[in-house]
Every structure is written in structure tokens, then in C-alpha cells.
Protein backbone atom coordinates (compact mmCIF):
# COMPACT_ATOMS: atom_id res chain seq x y z
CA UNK A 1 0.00 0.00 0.00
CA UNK A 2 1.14 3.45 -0.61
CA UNK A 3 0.36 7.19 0.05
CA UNK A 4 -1.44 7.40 -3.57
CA UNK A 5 -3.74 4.13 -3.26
CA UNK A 6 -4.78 5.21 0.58
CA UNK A 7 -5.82 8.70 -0.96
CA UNK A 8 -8.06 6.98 -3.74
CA UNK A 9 -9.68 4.54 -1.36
CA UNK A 10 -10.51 7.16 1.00
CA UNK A 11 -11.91 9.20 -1.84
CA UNK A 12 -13.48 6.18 -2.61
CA UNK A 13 -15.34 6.20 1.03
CA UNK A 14 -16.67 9.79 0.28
CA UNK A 15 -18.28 9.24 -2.68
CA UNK A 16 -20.15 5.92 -1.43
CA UNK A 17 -20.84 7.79 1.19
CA UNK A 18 -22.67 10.23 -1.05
CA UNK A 19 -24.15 8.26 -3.31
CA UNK A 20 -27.14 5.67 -2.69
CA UNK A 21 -27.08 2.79 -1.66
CA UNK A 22 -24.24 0.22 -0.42
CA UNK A 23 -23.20 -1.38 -3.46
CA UNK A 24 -19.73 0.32 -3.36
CA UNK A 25 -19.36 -1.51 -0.12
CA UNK A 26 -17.94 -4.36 -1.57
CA UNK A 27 -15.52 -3.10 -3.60
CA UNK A 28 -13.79 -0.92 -0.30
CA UNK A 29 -14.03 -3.71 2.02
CA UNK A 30 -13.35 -7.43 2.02
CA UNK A 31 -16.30 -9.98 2.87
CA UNK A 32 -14.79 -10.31 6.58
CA UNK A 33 -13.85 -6.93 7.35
CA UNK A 34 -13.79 -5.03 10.58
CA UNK A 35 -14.90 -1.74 11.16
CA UNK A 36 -14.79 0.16 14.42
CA UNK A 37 -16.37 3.20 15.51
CA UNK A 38 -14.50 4.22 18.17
CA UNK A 39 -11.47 2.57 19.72
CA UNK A 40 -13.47 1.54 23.04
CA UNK A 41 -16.45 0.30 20.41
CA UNK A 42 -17.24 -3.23 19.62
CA UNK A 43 -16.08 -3.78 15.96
CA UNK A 44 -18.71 -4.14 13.01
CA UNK A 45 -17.86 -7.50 11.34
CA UNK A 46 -18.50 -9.00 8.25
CA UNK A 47 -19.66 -7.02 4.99
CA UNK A 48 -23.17 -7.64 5.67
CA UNK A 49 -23.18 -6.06 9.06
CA UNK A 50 -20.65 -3.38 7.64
CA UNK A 51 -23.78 -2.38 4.89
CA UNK A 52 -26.29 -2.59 7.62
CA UNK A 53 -24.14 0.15 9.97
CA UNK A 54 -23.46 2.21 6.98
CA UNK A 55 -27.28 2.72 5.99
CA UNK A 56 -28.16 3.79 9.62
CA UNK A 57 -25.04 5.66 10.22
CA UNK A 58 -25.81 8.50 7.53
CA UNK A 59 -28.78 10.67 6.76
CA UNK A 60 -28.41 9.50 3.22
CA UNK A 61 -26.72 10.69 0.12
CA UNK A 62 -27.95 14.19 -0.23
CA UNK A 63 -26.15 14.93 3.16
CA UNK A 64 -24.32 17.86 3.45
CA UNK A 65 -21.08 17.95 4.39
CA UNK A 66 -17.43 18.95 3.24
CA UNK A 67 -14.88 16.33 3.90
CA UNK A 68 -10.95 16.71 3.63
CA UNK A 69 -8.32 14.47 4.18
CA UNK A 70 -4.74 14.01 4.52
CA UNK A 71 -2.85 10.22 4.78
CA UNK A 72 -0.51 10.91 7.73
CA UNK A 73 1.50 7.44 7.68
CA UNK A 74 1.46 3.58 5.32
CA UNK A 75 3.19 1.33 6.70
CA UNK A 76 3.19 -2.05 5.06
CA UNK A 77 -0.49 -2.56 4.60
CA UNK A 78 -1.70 -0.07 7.55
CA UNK A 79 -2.44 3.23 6.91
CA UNK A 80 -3.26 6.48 9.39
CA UNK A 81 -5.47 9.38 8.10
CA UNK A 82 -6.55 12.33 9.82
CA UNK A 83 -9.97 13.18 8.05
CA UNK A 84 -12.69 16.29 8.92
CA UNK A 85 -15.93 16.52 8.70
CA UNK A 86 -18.33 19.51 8.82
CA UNK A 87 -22.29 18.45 8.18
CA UNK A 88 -24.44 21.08 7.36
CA UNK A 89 -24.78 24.55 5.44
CA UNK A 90 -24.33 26.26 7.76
CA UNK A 91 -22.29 23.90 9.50
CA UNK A 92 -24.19 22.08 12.55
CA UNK A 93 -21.68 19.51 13.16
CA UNK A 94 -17.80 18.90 13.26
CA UNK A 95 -15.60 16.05 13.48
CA UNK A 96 -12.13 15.78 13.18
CA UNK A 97 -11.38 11.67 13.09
CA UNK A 98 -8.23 9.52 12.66
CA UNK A 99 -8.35 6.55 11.01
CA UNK A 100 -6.56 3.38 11.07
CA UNK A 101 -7.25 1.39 8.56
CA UNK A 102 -5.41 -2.33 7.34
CA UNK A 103 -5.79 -3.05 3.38
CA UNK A 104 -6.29 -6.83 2.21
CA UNK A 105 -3.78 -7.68 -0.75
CA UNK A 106 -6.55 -6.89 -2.97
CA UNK A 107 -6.32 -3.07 -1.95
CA UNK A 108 -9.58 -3.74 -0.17
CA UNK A 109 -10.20 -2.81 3.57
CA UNK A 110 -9.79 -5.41 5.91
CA UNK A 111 -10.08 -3.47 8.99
CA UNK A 112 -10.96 -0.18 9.89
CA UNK A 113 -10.94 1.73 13.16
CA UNK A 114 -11.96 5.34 13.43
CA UNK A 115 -11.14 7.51 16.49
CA UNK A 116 -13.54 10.44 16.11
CA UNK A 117 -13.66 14.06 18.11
CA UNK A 118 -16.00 16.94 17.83
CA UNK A 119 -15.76 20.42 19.49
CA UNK A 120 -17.68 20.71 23.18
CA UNK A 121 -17.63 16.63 22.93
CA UNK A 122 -14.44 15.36 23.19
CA UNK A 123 -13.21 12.01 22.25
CA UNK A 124 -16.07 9.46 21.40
CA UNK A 125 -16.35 6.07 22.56
């Protein structure tokens, strides 16, 4: 994995994100994936469960919200982003996250972890 293909899949992420539906899903992570919401949360685990999550998780795709991102360290197949969030025009809500996040060979996510923060809230279990 490299800085270039962590970019792209996290691009990825925003536009399933916006768009509808979960189909995406399975192209961005594998069938047995992990994904965490918070570093003291039980893990999400499988893709089914992962689609599930991801469909309550967000208002849908006409959300609005401006994302950014920057890829702060790959190593080997584990990459660290730091990635904002503001929902809303005007802005309503704010979250600056890191993720961790551990590609499958196939470039696909095998398991990600998210540690998010918000003004006034503090860290997030």
C-alpha cells in the first residue's frame, strides 16, 4: 500500500458515502472486514453487518457535508489518516477523526478503526 492508493480509497469512502445505496461496499471492504467506531467500540464484522451500519449511520446521500483528508502514515499494509468533517450549510456539526485502517492484498479494507472528536464533545467512545 502506498500514500497514492490510501488517498483513492478514501476518496473512494466519500463518494459511497454520497451516493445511494451500499453497493460500493464491496468493492472498499473485504467480505470479513472489521470496522470500528470508536477505539473503546465493539467492531462491526462481516460485509453484511458493515452495509447494515453504513445505511443507519448516515442521513443518506444528499447529506451535506465537506470532507478533507490528509494520509498521515502507510506502513506495510496499515495506513493512518486524519480526516474532517463539517455536516451542514451552515455547519451544525464537526468532526475531526483519525483513522486506522489495514488493506487486504486486494487493496480492499480489511479493517478499519476510526477515532472520532467533535468540538464541546471530546473524544467518542
Amino acid at each position: 500500500m502506498d500514500r497514492k492508493r490510501v488517498t483513492a480509497w478514501i476518496a473512494a469512502y466519500e463518494q459511497a458515502w454520497r451516493t445511494p445505496g451500499t453497493a460500493a461496499l464491496g468493492t472498499m471492504f473485504t467480505t470479513d472486514a472489521s470496522y470500528r467506531q470508536g477505539p473503546y467500540r465493539d467492531p462491526v464484522v462481516g460485509l453484511p453487518a458493515i452495509t447494515r451500519m453504513w445505511d443507519s449511520e448516515r442521513d443518506g446521500p444528499d447529506e451535506v457535508f465537506d470532507m478533507t483528508a490528509e494520509v498521515v502514515a502507510v506502513d506495510g499494509d496499515t495506513a493512518v489518516a486524519r480526516i474532517q468533517v463539517r455536516y451542514g450549510d451552515p455547519v451544525h456539526q464537526e468532526w475531526r477523526d483519525l483513522w486506522i485502517i489495514r488493506f487486504a492484498e486486494d487493496g480492499r479494507c480489511a479493517s478499519f478503526e476510526e477515532w472520532p472528536f467533535a468540538p464541546d464533545k471530546g473524544a467518542t467512545g
